[in-house]
PDB file of N, CA and C in Angstrom:
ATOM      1  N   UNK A   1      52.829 -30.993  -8.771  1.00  0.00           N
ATOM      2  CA  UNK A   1      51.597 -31.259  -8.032  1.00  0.00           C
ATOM      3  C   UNK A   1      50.437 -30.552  -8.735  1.00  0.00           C
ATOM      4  N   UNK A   2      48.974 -31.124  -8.869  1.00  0.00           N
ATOM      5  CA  UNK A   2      48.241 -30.333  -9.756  1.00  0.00           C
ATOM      6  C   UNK A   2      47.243 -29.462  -8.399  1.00  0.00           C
ATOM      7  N   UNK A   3      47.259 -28.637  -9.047  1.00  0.00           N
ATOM      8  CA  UNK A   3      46.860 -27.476  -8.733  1.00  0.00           C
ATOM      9  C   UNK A   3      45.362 -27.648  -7.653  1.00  0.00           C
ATOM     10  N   UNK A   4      44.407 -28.253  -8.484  1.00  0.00           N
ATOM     11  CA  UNK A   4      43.249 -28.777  -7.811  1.00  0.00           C
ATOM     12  C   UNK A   4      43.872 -29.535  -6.948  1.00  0.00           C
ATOM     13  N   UNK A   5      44.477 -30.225  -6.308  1.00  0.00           N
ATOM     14  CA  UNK A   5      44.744 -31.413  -5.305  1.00  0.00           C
ATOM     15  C   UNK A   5      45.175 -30.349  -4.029  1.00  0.00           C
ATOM     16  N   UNK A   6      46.336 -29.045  -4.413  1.00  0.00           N
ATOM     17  CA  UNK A   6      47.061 -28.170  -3.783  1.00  0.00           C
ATOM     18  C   UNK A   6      45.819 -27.239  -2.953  1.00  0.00           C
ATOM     19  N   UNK A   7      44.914 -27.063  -4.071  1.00  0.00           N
ATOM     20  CA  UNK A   7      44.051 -25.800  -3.483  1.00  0.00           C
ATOM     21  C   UNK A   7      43.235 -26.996  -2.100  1.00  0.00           C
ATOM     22  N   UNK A   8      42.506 -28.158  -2.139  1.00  0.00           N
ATOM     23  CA  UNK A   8      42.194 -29.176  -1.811  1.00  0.00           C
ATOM     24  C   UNK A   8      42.395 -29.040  -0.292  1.00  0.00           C
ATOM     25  N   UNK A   9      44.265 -29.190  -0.033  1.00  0.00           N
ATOM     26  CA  UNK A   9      44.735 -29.633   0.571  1.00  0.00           C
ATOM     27  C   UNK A   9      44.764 -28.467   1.399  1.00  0.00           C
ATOM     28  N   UNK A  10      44.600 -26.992   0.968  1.00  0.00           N
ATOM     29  CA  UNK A  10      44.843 -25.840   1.403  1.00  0.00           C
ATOM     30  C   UNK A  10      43.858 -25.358   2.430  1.00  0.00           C
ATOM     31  N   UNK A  11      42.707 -26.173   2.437  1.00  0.00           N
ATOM     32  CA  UNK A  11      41.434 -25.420   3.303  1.00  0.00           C
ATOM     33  C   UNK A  11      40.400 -26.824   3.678  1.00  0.00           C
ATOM     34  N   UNK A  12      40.954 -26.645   4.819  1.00  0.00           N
ATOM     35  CA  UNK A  12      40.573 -28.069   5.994  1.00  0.00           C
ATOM     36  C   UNK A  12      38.650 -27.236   6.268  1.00  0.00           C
ATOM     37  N   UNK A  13      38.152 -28.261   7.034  1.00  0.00           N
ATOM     38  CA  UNK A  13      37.109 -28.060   6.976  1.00  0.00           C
ATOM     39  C   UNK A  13      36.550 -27.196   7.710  1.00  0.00           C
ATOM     40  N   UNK A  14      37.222 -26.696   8.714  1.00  0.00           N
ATOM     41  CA  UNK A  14      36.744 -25.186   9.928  1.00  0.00           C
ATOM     42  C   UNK A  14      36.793 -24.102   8.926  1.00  0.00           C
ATOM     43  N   UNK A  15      37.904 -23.713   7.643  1.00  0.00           N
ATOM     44  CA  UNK A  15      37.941 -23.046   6.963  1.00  0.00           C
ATOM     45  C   UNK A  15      37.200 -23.026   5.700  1.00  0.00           C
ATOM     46  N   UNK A  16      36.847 -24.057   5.451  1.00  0.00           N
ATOM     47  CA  UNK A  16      35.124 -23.732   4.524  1.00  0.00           C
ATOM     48  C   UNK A  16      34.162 -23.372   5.185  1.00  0.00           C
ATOM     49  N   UNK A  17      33.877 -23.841   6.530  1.00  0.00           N
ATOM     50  CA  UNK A  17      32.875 -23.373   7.253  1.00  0.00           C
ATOM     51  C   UNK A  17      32.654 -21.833   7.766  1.00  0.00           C
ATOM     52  N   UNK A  18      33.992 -21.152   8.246  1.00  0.00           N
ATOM     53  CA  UNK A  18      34.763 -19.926   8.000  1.00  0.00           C
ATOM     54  C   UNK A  18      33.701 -19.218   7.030  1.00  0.00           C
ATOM     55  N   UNK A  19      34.717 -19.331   5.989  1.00  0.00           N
ATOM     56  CA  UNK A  19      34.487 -19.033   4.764  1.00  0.00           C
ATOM     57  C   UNK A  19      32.759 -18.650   4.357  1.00  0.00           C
ATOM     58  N   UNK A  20      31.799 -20.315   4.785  1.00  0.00           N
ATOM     59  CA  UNK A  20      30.719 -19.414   4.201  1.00  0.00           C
ATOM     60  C   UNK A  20      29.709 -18.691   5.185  1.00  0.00           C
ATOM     61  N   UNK A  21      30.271 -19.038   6.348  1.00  0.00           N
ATOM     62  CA  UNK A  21      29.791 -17.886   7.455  1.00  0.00           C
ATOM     63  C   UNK A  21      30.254 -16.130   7.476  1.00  0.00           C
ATOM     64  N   UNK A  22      31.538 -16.386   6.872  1.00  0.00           N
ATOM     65  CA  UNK A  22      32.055 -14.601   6.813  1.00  0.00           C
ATOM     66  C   UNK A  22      31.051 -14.569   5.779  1.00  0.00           C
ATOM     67  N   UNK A  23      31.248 -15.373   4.492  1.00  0.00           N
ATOM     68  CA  UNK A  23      30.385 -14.266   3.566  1.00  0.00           C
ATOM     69  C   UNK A  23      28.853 -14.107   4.052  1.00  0.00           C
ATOM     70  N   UNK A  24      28.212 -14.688   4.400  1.00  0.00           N
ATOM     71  CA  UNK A  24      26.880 -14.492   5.143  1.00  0.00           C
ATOM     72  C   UNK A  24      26.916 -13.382   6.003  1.00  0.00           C
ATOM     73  N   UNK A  25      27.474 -13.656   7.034  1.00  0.00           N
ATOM     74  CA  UNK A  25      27.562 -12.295   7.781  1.00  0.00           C
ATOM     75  C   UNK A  25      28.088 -11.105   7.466  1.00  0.00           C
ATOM     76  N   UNK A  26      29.074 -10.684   6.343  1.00  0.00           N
ATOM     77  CA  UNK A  26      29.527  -9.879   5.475  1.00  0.00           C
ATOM     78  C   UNK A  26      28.024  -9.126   4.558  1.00  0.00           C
ATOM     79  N   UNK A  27      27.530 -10.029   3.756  1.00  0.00           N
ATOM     80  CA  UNK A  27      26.397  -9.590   2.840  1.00  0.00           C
ATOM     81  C   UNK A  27      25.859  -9.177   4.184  1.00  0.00           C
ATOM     82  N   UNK A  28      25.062  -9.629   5.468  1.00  0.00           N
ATOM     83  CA  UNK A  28      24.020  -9.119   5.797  1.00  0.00           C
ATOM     84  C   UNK A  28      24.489  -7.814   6.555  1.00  0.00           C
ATOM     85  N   UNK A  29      25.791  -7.948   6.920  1.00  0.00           N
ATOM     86  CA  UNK A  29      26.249  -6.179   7.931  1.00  0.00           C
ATOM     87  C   UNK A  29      25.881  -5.508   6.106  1.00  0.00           C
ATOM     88  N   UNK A  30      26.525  -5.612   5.182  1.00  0.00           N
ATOM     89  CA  UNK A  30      26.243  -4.598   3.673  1.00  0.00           C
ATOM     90  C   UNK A  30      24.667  -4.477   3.458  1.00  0.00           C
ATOM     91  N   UNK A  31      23.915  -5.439   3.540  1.00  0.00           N
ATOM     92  CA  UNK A  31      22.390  -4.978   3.421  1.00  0.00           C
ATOM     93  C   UNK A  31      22.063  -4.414   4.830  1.00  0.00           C
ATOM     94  N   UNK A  32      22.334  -4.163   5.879  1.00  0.00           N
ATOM     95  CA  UNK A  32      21.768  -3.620   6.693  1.00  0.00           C
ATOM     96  C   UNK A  32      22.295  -2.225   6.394  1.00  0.00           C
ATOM     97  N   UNK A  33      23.584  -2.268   6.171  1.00  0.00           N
ATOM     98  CA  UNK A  33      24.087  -0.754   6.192  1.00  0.00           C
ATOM     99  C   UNK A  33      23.381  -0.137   5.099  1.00  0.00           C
ATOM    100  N   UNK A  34      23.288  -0.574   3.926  1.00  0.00           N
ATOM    101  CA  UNK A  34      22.962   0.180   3.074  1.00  0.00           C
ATOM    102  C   UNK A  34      20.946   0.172   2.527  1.00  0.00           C
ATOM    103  N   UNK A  35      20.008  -0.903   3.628  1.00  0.00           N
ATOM    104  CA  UNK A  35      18.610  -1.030   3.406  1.00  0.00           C
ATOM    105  C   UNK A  35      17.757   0.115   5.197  1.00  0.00           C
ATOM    106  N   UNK A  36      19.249  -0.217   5.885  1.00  0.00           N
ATOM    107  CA  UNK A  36      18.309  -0.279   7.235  1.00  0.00           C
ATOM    108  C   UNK A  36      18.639   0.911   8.154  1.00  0.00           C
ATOM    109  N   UNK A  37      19.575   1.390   8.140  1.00  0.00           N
ATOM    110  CA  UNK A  37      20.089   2.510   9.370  1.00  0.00           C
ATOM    111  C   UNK A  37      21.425   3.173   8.637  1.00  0.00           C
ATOM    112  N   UNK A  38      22.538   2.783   7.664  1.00  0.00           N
ATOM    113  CA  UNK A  38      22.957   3.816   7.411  1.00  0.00           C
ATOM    114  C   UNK A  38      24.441   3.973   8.454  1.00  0.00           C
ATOM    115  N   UNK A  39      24.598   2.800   9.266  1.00  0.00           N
ATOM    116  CA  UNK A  39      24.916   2.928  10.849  1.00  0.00           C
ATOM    117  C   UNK A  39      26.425   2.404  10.208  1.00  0.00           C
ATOM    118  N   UNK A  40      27.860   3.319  10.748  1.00  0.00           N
ATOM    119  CA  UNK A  40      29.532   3.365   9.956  1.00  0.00           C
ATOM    120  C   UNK A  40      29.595   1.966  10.601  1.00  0.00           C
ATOM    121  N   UNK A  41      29.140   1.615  11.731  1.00  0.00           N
ATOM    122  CA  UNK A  41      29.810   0.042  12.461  1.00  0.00           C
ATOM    123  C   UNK A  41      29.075  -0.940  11.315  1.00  0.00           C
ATOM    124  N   UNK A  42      28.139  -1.192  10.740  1.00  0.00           N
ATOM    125  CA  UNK A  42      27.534  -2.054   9.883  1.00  0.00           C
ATOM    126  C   UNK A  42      28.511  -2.306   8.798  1.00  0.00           C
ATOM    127  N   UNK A  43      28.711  -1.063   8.413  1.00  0.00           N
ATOM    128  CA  UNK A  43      29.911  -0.849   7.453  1.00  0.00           C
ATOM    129  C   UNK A  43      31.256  -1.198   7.465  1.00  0.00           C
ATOM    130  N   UNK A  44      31.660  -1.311   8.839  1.00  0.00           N
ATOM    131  CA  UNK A  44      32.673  -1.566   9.038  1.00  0.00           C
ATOM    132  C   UNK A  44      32.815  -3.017   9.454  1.00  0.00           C
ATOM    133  N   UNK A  45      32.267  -3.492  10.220  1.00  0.00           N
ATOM    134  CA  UNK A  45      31.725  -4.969  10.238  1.00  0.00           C
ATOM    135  C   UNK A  45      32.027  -5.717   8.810  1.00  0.00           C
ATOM    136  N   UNK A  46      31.272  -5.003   8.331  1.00  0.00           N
ATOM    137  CA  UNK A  46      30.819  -6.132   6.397  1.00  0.00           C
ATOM    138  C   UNK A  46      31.960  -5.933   5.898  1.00  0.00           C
ATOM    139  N   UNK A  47      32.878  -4.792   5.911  1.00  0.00           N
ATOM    140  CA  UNK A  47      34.060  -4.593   5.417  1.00  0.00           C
ATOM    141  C   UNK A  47      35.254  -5.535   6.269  1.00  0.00           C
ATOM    142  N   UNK A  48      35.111  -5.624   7.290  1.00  0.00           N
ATOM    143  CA  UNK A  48      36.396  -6.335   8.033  1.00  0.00           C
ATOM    144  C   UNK A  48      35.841  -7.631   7.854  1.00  0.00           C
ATOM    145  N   UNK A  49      34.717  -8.253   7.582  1.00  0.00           N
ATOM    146  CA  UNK A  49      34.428  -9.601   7.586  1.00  0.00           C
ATOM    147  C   UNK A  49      34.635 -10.257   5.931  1.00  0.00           C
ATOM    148  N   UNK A  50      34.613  -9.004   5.076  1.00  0.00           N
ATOM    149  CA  UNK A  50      35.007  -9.053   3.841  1.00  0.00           C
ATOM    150  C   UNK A  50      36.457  -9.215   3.742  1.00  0.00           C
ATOM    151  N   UNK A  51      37.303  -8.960   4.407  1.00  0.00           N
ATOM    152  CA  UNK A  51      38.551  -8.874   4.377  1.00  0.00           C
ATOM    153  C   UNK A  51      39.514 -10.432   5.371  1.00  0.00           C
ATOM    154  N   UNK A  52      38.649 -10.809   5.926  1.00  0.00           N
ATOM    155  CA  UNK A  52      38.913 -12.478   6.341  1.00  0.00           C
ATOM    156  C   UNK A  52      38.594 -12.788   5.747  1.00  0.00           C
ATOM    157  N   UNK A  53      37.568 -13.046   4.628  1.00  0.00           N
ATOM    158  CA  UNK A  53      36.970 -13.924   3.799  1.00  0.00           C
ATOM    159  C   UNK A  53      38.242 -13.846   2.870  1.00  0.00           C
ATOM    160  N   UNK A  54      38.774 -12.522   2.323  1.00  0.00           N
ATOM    161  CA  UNK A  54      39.633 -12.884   1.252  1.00  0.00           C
ATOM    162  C   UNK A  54      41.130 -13.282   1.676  1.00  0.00           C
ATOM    163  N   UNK A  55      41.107 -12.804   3.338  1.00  0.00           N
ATOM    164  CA  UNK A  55      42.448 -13.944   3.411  1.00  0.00           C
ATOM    165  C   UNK A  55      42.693 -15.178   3.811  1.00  0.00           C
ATOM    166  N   UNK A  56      41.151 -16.026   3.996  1.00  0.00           N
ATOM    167  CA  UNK A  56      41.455 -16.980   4.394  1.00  0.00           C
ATOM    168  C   UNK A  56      40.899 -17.961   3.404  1.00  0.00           C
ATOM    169  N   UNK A  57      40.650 -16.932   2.016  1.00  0.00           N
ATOM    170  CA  UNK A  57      40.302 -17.928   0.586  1.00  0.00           C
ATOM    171  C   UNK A  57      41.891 -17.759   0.091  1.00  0.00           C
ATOM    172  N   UNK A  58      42.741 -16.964   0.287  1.00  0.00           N
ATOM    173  CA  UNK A  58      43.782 -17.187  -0.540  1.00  0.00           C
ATOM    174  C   UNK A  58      44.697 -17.600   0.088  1.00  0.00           C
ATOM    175  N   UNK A  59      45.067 -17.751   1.778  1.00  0.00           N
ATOM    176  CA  UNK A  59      45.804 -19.098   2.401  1.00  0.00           C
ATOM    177  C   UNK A  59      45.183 -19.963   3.139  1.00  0.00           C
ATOM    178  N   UNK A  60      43.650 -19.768   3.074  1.00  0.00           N
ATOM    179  CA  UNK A  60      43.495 -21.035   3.551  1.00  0.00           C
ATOM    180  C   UNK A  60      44.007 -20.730   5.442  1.00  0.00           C
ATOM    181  N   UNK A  61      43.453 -21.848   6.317  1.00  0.00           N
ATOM    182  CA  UNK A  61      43.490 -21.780   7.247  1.00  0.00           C
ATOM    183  C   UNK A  61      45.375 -21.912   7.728  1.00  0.00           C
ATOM    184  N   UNK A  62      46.186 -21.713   6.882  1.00  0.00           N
ATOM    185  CA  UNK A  62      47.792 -21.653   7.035  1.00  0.00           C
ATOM    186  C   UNK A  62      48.534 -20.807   8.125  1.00  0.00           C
ATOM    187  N   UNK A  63      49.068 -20.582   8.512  1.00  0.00           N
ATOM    188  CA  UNK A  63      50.224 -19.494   9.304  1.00  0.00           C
ATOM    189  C   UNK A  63      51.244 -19.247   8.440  1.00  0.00           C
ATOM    190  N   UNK A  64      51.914 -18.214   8.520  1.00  0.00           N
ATOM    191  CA  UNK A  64      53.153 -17.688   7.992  1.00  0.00           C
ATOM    192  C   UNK A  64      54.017 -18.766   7.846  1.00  0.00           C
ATOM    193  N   UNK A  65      54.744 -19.267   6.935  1.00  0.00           N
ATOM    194  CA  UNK A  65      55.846 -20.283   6.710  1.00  0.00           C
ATOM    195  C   UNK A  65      57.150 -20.099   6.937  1.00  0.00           C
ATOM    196  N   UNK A  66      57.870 -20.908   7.809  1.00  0.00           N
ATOM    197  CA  UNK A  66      58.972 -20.895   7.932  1.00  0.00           C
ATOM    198  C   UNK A  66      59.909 -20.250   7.427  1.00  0.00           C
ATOM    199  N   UNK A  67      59.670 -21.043   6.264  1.00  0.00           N
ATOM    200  CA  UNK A  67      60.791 -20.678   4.832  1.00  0.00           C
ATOM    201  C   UNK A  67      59.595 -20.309   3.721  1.00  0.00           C
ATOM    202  N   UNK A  68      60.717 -19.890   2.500  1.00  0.00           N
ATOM    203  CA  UNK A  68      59.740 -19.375   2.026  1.00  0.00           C
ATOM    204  C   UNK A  68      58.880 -20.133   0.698  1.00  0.00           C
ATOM    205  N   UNK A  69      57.326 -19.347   1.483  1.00  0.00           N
ATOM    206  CA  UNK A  69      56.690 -20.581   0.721  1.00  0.00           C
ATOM    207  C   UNK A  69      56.091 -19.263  -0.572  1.00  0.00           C
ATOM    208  N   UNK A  70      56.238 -19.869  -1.857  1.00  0.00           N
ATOM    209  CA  UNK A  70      55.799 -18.692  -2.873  1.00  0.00           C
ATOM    210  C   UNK A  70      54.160 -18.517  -3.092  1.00  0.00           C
ATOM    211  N   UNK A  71      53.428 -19.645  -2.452  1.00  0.00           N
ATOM    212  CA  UNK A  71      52.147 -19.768  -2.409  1.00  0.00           C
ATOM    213  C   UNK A  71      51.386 -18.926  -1.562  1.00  0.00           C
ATOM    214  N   UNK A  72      52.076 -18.590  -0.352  1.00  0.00           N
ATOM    215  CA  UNK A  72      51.366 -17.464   0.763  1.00  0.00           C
ATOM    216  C   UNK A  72      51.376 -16.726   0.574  1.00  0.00           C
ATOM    217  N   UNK A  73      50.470 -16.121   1.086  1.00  0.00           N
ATOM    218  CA  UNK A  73      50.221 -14.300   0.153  1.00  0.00           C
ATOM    219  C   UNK A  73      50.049 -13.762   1.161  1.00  0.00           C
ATOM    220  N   UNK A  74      51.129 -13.176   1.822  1.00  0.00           N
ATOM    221  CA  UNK A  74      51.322 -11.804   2.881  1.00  0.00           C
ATOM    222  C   UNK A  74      50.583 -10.945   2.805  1.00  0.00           C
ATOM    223  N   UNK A  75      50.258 -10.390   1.493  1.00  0.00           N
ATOM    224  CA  UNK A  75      48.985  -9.399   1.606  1.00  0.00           C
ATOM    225  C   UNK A  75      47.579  -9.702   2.636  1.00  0.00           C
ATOM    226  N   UNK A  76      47.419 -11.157   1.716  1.00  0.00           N
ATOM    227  CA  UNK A  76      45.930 -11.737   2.601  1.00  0.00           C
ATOM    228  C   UNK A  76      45.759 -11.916   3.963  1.00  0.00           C
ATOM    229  N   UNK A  77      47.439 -12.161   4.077  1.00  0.00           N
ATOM    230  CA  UNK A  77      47.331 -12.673   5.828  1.00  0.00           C
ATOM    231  C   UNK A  77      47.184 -10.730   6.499  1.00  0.00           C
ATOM    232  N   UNK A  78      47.661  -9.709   5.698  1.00  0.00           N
ATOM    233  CA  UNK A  78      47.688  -8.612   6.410  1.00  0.00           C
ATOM    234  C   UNK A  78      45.839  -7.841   6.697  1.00  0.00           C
ATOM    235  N   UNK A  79      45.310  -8.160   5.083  1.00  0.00           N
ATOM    236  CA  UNK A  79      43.800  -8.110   5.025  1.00  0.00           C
ATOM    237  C   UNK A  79      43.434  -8.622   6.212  1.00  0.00           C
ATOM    238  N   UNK A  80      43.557 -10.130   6.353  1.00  0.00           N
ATOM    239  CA  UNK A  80      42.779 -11.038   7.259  1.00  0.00           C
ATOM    240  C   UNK A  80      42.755 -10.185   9.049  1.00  0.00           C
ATOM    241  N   UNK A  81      43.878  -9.675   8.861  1.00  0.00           N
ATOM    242  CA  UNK A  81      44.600  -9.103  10.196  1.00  0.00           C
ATOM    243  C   UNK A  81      43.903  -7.952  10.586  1.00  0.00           C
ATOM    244  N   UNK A  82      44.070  -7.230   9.344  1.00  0.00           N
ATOM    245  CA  UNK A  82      43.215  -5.279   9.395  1.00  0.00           C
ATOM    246  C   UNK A  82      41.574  -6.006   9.394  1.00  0.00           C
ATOM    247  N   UNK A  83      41.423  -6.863   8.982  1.00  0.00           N
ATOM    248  CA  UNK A  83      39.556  -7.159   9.264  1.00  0.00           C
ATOM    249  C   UNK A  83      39.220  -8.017  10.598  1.00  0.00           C
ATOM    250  N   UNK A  84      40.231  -8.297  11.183  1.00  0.00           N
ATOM    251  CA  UNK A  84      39.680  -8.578  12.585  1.00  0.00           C
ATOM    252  C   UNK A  84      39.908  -7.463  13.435  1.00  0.00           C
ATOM    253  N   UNK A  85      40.699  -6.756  13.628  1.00  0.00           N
ATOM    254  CA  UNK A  85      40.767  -5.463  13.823  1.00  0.00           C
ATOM    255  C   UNK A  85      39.256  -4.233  13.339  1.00  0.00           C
ATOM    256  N   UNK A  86      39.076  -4.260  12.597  1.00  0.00           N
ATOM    257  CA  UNK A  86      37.836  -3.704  12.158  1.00  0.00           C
ATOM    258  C   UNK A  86      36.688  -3.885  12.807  1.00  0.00           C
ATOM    259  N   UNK A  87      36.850  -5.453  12.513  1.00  0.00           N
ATOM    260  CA  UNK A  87      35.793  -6.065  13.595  1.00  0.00           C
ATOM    261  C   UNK A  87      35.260  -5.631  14.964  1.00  0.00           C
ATOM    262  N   UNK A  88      36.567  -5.809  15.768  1.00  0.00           N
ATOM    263  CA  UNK A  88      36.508  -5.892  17.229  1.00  0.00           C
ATOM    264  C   UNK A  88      36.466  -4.250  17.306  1.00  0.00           C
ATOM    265  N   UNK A  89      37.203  -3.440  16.538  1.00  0.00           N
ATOM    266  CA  UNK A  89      36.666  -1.570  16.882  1.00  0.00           C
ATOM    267  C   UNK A  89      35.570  -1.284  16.590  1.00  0.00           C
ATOM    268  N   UNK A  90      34.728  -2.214  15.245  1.00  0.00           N
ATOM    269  CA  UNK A  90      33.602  -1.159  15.335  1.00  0.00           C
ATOM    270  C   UNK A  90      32.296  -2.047  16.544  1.00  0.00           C
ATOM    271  N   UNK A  91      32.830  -3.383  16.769  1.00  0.00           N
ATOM    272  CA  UNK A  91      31.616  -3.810  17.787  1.00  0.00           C
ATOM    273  C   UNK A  91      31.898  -3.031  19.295  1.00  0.00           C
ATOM    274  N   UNK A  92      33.090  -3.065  19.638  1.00  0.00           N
ATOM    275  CA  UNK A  92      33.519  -1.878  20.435  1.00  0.00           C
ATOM    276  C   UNK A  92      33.027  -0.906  20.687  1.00  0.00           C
ATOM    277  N   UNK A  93      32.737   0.031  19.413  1.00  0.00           N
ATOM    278  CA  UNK A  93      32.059   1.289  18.935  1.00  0.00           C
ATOM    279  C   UNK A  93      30.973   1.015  19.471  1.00  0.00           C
ATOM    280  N   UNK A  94      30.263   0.384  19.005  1.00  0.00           N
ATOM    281  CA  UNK A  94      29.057  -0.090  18.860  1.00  0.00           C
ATOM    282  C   UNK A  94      28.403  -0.275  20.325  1.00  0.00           C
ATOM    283  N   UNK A  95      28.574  -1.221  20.958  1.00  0.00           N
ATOM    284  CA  UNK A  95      28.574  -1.345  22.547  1.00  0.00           C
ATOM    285  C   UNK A  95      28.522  -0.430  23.670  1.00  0.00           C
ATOM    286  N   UNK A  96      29.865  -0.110  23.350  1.00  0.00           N
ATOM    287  CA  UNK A  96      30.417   0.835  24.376  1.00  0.00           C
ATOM    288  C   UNK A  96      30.317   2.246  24.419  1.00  0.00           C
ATOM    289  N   UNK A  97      30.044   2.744  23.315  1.00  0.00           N
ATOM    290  CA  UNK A  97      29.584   4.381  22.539  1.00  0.00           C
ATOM    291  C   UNK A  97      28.331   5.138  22.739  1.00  0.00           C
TER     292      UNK A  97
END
């Protein structure tokens, strides 16, 4: 199967949309943290939204596979996991603090 057709097939259209919304909102929590206040939740935000972006560029909108698939990358799905987590503690922080 060629490769371009695979990657293609890998990221349906909620997950491009995904995709260029994390990085948007990623860059702007990093320019706020580092132009505007200095503030660890900004930081942590841009960092956990950085960390879905890279697991849902390297599986794609997928779930864990049955069997085993050599294409899924457990790492990304664990990234994707620790940055929603990030997420929801530092808006948490943030809110409720």
């Amino acid at each position: 199967m060629d490769n371009s057709v695979e990657q293609e097939q890998k990221y349906s259209t909620g997950s491009k949309i995904f995709l260029v919304v994390a990085v948007i909102v990623s860059l702007v929590n990093f320019a706020d943290f580092a132009f505007y206040g200095r503030e660890p939740t900004d930081l942590a935000i841009g960092i956990g939204f950085a960390l879905m972006v890279y697991g849902t560029y390297k599986n794609g909108s997928r779930r864990p596979p049955v069997e085993d698939d050599p294409t899924f990358d457990k790492t990304a799905s664990y990234g994707s996991a620790i940055g929603v987590v990030m997420v929801f503690a530092a808006l948490a922080a943030d809110y409720l603090l």
